[in-house]
Structure formats: C-alpha cells, structure tokens
N, C-alpha and C. Protein backbone atom coordinates (compact mmCIF):
# COMPACT_ATOMS: atom_id res chain seq x y z
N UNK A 1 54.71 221.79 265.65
CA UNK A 1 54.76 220.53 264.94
C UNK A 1 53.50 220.33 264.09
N UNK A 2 53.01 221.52 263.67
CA UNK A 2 51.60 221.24 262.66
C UNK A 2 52.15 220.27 261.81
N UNK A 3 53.23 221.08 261.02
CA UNK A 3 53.61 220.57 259.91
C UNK A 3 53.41 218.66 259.93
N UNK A 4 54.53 218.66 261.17
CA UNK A 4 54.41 216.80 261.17
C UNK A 4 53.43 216.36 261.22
N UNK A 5 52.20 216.65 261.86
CA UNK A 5 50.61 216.17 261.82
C UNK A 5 50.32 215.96 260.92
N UNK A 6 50.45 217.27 260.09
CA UNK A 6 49.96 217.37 258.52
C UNK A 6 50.28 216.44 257.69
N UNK A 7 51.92 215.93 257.75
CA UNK A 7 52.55 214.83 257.10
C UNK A 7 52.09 213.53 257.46
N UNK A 8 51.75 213.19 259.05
CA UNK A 8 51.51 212.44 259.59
C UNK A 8 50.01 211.70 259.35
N UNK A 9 49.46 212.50 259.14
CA UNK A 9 47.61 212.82 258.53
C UNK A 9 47.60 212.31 256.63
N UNK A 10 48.62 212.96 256.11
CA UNK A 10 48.76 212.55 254.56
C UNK A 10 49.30 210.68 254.48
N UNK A 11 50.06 210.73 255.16
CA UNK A 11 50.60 208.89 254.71
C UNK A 11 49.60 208.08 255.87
N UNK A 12 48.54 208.25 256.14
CA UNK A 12 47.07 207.70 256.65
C UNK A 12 46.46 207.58 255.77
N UNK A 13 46.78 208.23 254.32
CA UNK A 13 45.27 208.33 253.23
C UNK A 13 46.12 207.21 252.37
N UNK A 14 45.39 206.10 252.35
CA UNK A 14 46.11 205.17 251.07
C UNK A 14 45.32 205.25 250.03
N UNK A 15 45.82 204.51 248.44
CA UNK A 15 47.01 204.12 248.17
C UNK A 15 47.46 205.67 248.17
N UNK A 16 49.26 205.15 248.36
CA UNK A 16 49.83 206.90 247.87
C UNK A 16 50.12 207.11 246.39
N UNK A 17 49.80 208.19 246.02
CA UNK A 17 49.99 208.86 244.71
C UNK A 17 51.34 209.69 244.76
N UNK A 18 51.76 210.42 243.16
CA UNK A 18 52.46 211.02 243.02
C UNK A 18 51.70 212.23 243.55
N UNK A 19 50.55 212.71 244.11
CA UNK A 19 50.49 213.83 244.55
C UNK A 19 50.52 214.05 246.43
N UNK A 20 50.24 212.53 246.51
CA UNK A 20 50.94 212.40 248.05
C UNK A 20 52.55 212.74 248.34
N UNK A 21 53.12 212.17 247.42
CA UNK A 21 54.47 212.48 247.52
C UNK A 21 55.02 213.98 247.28
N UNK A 22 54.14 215.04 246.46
CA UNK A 22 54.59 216.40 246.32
C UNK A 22 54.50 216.56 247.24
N UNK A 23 53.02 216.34 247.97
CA UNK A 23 52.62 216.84 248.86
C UNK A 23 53.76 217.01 250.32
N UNK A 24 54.25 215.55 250.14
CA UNK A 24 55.36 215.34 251.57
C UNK A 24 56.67 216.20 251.03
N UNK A 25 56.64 216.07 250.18
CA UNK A 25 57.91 216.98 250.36
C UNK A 25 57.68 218.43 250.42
N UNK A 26 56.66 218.94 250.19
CA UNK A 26 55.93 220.78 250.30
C UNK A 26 56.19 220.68 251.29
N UNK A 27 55.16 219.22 253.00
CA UNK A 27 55.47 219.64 254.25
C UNK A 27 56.77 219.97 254.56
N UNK A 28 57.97 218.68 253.93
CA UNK A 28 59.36 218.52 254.36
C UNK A 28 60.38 220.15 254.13
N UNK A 29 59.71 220.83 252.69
CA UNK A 29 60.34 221.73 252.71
C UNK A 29 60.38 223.43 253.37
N UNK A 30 58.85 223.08 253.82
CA UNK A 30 58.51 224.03 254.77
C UNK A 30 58.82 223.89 256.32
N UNK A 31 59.18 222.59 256.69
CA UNK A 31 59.68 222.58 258.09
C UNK A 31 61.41 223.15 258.46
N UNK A 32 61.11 223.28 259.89
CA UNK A 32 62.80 223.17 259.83
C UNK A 32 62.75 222.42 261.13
N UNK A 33 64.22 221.95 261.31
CA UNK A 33 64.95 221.48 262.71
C UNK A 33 64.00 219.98 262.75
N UNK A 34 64.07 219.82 264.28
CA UNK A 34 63.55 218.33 264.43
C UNK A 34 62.46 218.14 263.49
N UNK A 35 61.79 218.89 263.26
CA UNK A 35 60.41 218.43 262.29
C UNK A 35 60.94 218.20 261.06
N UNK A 36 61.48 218.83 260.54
CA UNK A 36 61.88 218.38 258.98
C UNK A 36 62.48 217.46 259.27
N UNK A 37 63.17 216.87 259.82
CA UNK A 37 63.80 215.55 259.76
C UNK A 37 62.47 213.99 260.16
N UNK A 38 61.40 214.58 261.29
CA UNK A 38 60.95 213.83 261.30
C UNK A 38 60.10 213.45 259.80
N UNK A 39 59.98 214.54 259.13
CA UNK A 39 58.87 214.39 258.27
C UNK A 39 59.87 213.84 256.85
N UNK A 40 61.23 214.12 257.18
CA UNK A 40 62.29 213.05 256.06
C UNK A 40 62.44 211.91 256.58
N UNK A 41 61.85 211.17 257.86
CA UNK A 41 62.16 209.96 257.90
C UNK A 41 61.07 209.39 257.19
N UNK A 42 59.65 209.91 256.85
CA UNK A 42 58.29 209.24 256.59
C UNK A 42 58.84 209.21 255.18
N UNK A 43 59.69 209.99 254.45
CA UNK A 43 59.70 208.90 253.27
C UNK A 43 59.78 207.31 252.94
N UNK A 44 60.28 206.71 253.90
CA UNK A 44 60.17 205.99 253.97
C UNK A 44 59.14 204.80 253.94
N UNK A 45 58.26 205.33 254.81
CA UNK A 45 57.13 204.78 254.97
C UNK A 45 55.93 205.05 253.61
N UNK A 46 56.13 206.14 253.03
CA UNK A 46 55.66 206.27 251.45
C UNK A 46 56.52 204.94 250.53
N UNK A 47 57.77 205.04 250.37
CA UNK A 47 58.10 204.40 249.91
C UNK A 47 58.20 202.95 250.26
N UNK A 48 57.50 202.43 251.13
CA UNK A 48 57.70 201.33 251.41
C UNK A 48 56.33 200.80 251.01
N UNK A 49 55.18 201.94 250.91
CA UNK A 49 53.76 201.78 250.83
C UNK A 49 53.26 202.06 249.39
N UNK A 50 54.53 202.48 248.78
CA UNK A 50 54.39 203.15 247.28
C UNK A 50 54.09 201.19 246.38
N UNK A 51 53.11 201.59 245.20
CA UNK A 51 53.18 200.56 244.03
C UNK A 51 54.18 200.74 243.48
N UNK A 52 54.12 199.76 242.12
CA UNK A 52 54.94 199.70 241.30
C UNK A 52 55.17 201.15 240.06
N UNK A 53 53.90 201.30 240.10
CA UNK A 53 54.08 202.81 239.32
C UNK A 53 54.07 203.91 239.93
N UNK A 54 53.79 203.86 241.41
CA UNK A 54 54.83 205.37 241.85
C UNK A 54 55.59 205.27 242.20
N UNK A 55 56.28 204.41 242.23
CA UNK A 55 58.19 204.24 241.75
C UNK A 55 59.03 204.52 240.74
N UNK A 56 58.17 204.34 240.02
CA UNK A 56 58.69 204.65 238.23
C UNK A 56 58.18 205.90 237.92
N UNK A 57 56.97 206.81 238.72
CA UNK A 57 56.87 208.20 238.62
C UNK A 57 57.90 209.10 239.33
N UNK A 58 58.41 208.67 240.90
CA UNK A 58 58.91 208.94 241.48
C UNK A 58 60.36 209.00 240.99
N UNK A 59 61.06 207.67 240.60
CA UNK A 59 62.64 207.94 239.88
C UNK A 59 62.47 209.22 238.58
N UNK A 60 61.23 208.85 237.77
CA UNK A 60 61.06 209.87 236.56
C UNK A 60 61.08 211.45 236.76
N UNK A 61 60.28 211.60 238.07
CA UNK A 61 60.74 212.78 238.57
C UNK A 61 62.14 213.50 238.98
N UNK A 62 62.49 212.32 239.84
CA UNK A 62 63.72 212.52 240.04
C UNK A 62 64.83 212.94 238.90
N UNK A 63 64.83 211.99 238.13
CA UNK A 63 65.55 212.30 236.80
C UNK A 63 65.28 212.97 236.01
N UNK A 64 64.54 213.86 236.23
CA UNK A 64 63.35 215.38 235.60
C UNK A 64 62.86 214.72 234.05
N UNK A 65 62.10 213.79 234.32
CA UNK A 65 61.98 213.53 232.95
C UNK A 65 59.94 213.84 233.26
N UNK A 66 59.70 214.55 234.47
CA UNK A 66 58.05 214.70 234.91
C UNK A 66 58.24 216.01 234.97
C-alpha cells in the first residue's frame, strides 16, 4: 500500500494544483486491486478541496483542450 500513502501524503499538501491532480492519477494508475480503488475514492476529496480554477483546468483537461 505505498502507493496509497503516497496518495494519501499528496492531498495533505494544500492548495491542490493541476499538478496534484496528475500526480493522483500517476498513483491511481499505477495501483491495482483494493488500492487503486482506494486511491479513486480520494478524488474526491481533491475535488471537493479543488478552487475555482482547478476545475476549469481539470474539465479542460478532460475535454483535451490542456
């Protein structure tokens, strides 16, 4: 469970950035089984901790327009 520490250790460092968020998903995509899921529930907690403009980086990404 490094990985989750690691994730767990990153959404401790505020505010979050768009490079916090690569960052969680590098852990998320390198885990597998219970850990990757735990480390897909902490989106949440980014996004709940996210501003107004890493929301609008975050959809922009999403919609590959980053």
């Amino acid at each position: 469970m490094n990985l989750l520490n690691q994730a767990t250790e990153l959404l401790q460092q505020q505010p979050y950035t768009l490079d916090t968020a690569r960052q969680l998903a590098l852990l998320e995509s390198q885990a597998q089984g219970e850990e990757a899921e735990c480390i897909g529930q902490m989106w949440e907690t980014l996004m709940a901790g996210a501003d107004e403009a890493l929301l609008d980086a975050l959809q922009r990404l999403e919609d590959g327009q980053l």
